[in-house]
PDB file of N, CA and C in Angstrom:
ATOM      1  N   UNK A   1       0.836  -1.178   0.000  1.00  0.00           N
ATOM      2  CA  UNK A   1       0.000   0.000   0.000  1.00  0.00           C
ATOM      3  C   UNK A   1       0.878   1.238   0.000  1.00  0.00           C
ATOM      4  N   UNK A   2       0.373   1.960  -0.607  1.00  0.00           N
ATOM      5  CA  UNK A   2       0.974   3.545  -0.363  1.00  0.00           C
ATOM      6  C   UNK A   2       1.261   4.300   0.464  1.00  0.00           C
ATOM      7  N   UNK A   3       2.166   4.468   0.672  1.00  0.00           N
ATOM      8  CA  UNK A   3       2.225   5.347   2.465  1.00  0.00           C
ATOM      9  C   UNK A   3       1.118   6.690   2.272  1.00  0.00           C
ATOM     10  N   UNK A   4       1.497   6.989   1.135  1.00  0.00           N
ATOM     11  CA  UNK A   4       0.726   8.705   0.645  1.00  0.00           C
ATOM     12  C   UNK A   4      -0.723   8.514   0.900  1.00  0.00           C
ATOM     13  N   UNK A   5      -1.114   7.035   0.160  1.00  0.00           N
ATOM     14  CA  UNK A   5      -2.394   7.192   0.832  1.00  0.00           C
ATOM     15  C   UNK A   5      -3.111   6.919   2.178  1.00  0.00           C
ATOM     16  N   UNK A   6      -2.187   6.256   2.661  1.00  0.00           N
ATOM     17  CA  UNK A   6      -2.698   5.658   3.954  1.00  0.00           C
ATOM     18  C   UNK A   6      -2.576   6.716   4.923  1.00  0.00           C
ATOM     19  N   UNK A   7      -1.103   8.032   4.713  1.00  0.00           N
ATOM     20  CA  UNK A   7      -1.156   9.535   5.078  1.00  0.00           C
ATOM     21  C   UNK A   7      -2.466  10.031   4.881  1.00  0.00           C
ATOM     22  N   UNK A   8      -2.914  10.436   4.021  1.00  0.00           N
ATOM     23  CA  UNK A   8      -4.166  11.020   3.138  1.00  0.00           C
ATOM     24  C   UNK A   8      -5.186  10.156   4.424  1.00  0.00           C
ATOM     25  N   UNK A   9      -5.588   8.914   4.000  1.00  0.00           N
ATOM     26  CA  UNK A   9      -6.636   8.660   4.584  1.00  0.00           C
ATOM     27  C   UNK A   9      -6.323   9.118   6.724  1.00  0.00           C
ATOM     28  N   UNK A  10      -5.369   8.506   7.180  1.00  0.00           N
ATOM     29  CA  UNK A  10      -5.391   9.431   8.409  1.00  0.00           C
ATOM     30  C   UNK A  10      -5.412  10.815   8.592  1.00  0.00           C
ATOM     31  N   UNK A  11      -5.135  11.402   7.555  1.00  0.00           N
ATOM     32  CA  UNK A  11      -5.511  13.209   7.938  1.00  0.00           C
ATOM     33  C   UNK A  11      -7.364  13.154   7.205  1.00  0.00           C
ATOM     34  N   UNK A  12      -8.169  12.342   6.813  1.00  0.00           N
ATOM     35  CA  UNK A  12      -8.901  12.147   6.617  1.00  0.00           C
ATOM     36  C   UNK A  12      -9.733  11.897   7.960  1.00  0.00           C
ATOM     37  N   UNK A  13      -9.312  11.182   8.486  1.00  0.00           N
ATOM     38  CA  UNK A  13     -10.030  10.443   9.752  1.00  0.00           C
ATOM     39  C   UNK A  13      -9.754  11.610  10.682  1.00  0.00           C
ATOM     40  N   UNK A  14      -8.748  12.610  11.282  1.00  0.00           N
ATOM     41  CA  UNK A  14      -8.525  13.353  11.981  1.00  0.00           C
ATOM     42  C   UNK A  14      -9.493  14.669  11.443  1.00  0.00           C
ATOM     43  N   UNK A  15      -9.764  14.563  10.013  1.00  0.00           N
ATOM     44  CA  UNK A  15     -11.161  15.441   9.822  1.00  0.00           C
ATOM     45  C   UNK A  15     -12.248  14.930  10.610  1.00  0.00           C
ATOM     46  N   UNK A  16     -12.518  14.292   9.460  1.00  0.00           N
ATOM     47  CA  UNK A  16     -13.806  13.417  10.018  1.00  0.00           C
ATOM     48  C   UNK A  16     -14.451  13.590  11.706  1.00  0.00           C
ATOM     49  N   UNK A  17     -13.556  13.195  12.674  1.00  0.00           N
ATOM     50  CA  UNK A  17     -13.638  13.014  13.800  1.00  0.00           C
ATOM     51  C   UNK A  17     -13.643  14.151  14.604  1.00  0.00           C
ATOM     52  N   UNK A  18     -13.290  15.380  13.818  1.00  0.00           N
ATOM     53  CA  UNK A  18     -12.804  16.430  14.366  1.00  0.00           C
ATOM     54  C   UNK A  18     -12.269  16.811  15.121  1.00  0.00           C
ATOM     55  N   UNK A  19     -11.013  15.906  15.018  1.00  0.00           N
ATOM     56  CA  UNK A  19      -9.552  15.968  16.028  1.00  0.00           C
ATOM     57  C   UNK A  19      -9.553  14.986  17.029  1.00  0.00           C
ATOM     58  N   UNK A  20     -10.876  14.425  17.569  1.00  0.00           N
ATOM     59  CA  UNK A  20     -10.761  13.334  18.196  1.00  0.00           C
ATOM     60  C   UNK A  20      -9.596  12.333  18.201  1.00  0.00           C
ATOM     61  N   UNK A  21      -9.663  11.931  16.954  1.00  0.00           N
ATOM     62  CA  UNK A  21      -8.318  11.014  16.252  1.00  0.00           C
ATOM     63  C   UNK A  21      -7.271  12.024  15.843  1.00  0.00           C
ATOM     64  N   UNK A  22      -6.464  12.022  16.751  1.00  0.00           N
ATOM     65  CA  UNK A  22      -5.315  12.448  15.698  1.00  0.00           C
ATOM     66  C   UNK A  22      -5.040  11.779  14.282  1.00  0.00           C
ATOM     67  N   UNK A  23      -4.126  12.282  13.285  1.00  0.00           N
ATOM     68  CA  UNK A  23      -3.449  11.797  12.277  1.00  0.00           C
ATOM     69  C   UNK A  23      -2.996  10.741  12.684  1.00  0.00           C
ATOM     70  N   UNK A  24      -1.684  10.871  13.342  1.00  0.00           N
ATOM     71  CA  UNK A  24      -0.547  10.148  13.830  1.00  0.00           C
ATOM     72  C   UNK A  24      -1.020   8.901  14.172  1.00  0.00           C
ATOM     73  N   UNK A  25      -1.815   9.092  15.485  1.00  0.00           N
ATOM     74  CA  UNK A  25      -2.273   7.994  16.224  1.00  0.00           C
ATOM     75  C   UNK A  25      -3.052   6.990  15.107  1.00  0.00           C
ATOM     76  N   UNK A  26      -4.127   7.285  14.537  1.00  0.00           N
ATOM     77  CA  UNK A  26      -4.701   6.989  13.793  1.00  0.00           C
ATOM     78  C   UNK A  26      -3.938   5.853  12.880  1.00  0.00           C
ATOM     79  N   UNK A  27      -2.763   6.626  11.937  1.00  0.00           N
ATOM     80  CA  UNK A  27      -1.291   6.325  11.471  1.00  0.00           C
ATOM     81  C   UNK A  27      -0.756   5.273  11.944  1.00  0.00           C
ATOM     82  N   UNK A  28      -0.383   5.188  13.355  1.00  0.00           N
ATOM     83  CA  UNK A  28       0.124   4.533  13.957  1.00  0.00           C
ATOM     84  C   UNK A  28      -0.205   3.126  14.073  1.00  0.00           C
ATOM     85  N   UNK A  29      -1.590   3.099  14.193  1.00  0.00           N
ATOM     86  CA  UNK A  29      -2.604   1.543  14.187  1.00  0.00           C
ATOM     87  C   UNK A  29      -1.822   0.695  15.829  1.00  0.00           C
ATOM     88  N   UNK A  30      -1.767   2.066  16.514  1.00  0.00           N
ATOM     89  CA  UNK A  30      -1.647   0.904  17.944  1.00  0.00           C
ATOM     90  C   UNK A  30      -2.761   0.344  18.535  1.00  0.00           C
ATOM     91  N   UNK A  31      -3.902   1.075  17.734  1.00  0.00           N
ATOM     92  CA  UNK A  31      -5.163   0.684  18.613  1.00  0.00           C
ATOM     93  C   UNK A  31      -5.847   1.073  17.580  1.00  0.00           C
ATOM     94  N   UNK A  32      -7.580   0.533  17.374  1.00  0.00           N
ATOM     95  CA  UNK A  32      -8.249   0.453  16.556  1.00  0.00           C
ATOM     96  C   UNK A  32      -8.986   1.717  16.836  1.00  0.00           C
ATOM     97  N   UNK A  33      -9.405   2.080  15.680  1.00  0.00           N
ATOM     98  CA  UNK A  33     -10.178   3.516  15.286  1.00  0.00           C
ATOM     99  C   UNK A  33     -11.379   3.784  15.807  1.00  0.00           C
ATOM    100  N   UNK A  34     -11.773   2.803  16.436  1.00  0.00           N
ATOM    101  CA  UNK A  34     -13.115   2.683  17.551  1.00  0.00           C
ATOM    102  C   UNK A  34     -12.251   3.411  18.844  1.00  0.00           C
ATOM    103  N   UNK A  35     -11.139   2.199  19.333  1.00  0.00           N
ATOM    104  CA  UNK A  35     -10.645   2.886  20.743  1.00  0.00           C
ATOM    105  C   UNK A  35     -10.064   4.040  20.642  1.00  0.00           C
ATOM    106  N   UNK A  36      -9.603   4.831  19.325  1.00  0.00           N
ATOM    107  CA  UNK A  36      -9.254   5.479  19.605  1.00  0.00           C
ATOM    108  C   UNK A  36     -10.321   7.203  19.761  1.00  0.00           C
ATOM    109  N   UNK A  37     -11.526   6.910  19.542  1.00  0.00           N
ATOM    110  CA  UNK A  37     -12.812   7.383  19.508  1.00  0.00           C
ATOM    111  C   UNK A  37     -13.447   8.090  17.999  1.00  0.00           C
ATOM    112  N   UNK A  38     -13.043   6.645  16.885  1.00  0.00           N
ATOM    113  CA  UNK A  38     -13.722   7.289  15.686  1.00  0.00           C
ATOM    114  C   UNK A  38     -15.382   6.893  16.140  1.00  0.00           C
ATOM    115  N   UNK A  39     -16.194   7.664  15.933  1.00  0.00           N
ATOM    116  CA  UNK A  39     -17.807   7.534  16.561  1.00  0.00           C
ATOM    117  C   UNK A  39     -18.286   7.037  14.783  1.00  0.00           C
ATOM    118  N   UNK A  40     -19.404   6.695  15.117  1.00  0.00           N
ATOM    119  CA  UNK A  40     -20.056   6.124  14.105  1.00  0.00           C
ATOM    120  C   UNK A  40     -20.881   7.279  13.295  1.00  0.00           C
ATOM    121  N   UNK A  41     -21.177   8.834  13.554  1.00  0.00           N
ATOM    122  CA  UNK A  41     -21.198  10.009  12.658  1.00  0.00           C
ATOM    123  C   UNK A  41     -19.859  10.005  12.360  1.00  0.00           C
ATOM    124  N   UNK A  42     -18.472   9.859  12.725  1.00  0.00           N
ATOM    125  CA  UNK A  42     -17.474  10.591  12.176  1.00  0.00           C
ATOM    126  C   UNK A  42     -16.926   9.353  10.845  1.00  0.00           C
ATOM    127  N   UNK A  43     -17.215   8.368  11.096  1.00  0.00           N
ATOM    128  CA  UNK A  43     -17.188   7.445  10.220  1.00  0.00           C
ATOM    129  C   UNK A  43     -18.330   7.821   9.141  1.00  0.00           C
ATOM    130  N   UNK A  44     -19.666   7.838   8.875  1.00  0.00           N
ATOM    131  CA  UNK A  44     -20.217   8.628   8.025  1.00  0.00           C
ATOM    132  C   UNK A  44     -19.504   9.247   6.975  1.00  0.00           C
ATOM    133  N   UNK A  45     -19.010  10.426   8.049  1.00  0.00           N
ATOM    134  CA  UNK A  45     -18.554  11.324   7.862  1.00  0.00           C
ATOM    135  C   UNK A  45     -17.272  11.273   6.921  1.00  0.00           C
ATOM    136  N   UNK A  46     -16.448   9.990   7.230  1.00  0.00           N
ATOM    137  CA  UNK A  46     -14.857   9.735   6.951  1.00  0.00           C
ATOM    138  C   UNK A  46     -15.299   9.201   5.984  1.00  0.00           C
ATOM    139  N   UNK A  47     -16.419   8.219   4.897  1.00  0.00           N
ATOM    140  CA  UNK A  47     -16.872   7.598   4.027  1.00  0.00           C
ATOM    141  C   UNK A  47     -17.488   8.741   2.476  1.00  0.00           C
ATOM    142  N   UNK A  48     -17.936   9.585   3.465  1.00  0.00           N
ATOM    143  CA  UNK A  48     -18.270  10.825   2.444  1.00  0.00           C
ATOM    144  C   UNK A  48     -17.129  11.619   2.096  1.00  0.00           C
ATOM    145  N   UNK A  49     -16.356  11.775   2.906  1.00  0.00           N
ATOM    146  CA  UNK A  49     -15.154  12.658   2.710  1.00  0.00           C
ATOM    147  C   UNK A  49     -13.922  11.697   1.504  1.00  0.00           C
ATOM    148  N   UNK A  50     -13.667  10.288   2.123  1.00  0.00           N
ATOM    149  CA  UNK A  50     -13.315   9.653   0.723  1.00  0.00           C
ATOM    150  C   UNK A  50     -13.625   9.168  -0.635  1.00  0.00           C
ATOM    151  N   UNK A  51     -15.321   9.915  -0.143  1.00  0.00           N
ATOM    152  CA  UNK A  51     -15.701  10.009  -1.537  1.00  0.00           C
ATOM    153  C   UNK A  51     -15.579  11.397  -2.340  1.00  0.00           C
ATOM    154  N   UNK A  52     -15.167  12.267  -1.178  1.00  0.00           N
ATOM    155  CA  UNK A  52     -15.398  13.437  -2.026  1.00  0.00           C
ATOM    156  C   UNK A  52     -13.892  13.541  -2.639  1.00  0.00           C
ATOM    157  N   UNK A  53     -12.954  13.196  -1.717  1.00  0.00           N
ATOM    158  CA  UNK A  53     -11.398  13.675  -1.980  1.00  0.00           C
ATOM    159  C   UNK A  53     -10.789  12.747  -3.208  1.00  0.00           C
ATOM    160  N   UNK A  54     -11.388  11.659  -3.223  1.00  0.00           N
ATOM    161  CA  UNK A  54     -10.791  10.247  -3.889  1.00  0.00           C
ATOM    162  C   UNK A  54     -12.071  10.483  -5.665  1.00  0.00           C
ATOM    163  N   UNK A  55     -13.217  10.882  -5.640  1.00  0.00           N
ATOM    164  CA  UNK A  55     -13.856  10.858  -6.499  1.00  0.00           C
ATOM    165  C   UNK A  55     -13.969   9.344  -6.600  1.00  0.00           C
ATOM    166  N   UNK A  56     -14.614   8.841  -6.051  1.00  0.00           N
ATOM    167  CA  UNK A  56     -14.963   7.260  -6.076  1.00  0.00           C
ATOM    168  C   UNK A  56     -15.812   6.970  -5.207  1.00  0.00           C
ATOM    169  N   UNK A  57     -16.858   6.085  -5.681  1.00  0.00           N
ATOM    170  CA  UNK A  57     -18.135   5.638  -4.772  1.00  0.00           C
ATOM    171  C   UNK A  57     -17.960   4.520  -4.094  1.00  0.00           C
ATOM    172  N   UNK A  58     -18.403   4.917  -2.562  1.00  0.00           N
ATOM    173  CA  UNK A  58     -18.228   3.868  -1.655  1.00  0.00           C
ATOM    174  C   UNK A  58     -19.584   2.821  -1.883  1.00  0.00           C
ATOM    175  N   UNK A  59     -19.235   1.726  -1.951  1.00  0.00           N
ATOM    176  CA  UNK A  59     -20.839   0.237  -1.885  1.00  0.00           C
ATOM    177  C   UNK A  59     -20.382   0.402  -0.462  1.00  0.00           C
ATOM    178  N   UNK A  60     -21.323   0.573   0.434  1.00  0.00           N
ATOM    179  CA  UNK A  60     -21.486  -0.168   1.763  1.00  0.00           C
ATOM    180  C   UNK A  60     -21.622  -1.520   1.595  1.00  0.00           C
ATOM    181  N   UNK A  61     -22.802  -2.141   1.094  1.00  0.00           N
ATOM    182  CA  UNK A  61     -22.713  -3.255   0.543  1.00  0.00           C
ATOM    183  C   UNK A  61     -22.000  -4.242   0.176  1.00  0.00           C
ATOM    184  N   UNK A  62     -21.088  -3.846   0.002  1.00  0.00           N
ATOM    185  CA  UNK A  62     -20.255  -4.290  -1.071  1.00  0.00           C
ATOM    186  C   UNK A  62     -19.447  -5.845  -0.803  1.00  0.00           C
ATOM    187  N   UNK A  63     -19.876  -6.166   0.386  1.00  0.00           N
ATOM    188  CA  UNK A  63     -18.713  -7.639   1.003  1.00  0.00           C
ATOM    189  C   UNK A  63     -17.872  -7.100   2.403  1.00  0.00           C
ATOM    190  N   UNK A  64     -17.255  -8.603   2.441  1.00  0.00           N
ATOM    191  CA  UNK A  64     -16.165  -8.657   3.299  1.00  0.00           C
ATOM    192  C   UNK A  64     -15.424  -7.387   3.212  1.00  0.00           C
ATOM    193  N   UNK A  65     -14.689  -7.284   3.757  1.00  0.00           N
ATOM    194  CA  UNK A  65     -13.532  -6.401   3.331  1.00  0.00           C
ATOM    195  C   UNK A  65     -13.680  -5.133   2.537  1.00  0.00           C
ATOM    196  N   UNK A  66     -14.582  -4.636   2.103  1.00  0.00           N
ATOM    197  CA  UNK A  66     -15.149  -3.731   1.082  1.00  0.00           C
ATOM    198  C   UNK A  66     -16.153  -2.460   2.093  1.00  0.00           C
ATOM    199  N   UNK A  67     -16.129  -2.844   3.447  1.00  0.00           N
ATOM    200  CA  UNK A  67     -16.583  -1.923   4.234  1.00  0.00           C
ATOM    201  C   UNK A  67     -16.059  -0.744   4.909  1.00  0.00           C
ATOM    202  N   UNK A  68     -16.028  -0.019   4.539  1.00  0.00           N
ATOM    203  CA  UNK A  68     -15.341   1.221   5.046  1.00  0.00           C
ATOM    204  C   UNK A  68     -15.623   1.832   6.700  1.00  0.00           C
ATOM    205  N   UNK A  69     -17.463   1.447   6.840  1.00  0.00           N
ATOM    206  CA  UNK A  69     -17.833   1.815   7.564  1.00  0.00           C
ATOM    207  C   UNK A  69     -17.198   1.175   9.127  1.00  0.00           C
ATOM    208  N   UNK A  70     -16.372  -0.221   8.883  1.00  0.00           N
ATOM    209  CA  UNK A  70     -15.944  -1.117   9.913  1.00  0.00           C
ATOM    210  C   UNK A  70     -15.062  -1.323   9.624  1.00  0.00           C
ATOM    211  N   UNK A  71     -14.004  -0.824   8.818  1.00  0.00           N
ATOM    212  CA  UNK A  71     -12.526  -0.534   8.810  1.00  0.00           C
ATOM    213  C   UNK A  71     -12.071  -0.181  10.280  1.00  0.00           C
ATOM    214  N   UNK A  72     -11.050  -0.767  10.980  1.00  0.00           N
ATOM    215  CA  UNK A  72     -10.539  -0.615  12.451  1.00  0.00           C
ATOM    216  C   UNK A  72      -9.138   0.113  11.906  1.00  0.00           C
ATOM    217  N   UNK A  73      -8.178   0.285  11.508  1.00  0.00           N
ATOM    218  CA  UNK A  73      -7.223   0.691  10.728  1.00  0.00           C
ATOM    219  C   UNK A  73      -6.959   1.166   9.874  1.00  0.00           C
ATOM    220  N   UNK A  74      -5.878   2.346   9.126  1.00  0.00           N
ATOM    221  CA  UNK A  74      -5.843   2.961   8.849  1.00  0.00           C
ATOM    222  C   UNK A  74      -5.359   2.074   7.072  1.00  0.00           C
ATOM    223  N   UNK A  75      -4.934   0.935   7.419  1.00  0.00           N
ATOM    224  CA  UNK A  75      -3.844   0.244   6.180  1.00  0.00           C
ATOM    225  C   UNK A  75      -5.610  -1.072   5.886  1.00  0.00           C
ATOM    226  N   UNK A  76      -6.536  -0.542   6.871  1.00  0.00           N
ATOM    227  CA  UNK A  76      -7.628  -1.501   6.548  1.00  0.00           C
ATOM    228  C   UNK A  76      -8.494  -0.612   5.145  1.00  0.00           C
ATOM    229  N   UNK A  77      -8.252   0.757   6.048  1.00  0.00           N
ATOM    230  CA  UNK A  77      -9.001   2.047   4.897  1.00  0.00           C
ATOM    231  C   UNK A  77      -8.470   2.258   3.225  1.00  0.00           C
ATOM    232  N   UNK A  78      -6.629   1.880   3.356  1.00  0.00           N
ATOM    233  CA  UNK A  78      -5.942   1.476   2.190  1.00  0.00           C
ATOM    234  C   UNK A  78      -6.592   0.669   1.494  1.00  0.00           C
ATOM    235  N   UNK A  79      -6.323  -0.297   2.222  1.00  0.00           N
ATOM    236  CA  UNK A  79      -6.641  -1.848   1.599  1.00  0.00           C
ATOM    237  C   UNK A  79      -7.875  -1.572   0.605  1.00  0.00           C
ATOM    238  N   UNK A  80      -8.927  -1.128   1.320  1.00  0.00           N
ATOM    239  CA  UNK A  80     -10.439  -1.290   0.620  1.00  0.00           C
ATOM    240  C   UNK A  80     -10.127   0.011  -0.285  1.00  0.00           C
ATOM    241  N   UNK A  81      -9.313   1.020  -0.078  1.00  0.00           N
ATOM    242  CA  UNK A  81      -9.774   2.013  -1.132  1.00  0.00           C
ATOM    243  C   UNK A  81      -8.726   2.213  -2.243  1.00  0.00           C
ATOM    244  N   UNK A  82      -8.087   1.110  -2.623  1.00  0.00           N
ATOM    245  CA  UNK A  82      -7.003   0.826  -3.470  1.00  0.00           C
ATOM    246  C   UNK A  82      -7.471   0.977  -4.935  1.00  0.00           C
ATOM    247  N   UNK A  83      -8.321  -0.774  -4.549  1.00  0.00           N
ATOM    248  CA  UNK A  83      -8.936  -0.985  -5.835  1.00  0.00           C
ATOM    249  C   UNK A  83      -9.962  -0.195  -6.394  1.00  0.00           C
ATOM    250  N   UNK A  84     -10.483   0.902  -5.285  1.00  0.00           N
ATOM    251  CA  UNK A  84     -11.316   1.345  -5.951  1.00  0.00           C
ATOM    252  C   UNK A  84     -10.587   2.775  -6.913  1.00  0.00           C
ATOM    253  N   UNK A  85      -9.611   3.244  -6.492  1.00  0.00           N
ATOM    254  CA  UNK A  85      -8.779   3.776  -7.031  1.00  0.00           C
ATOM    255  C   UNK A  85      -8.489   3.696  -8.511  1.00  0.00           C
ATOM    256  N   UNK A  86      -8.331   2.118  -8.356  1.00  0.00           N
ATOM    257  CA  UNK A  86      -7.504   1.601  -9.577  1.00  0.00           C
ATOM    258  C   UNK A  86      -8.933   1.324 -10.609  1.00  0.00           C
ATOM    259  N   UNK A  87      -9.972   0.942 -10.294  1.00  0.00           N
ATOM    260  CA  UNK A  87     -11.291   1.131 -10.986  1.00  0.00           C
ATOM    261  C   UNK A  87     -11.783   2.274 -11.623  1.00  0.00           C
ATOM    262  N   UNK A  88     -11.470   3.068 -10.697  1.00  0.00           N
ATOM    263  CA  UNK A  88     -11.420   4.795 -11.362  1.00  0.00           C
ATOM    264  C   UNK A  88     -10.614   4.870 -11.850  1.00  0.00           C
ATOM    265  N   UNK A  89      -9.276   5.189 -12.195  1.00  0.00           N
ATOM    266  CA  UNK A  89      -8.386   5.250 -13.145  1.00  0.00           C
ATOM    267  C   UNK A  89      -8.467   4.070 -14.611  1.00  0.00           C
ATOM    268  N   UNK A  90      -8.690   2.921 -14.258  1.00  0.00           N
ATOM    269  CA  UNK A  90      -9.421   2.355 -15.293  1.00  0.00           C
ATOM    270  C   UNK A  90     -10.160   2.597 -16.871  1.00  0.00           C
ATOM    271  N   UNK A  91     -11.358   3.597 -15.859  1.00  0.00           N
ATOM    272  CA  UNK A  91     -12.326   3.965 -16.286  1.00  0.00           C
ATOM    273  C   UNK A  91     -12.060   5.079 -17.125  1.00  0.00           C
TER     274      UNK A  91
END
């Protein structure tokens, strides 16, 4: 995965949350994005925002692994928003 994006998506989540989460911490993945107090509006919130910054549509739906909304990690938020990346550029 990209460091740039997995950067990107933690200054994402430190939006989202509105500072609740730091970057760093977030970054860090010593602890999951629940303990570290991502709330379930700031997650919303962090799902709309990688749709707005990334130009790519999130499926909630979408499967295993394809959930953004229950991403615990920051390289979990990578993971799922890779391919969608690479689908958009594709296209």
């Amino acid at each position: 995965m990209s460091g740039g994006l997995e950067r990107r998506l933690a200054e994402l989540v430190a939006e989202a949350s509105e500072g609740a989460v730091s970057a760093e911490a977030a970054l860090a993945g010593e602890h999951s994005l629940s303990a570290l107090g991502l709330t379930s509006l700031a997650r919303i919130r962090l799902v709309d925002a990688i749709e707005d910054v990334f130009g790519v549509d999130v499926d909630l739906g979408a499967g295993p692994g394809a959930d953004l909304s229950t991403a615990e990690h920051v390289g979990d938020l990578a993971a799922a928003v890779a391919p969608l990346l690479k689908r958009r550029q594709a296209s």
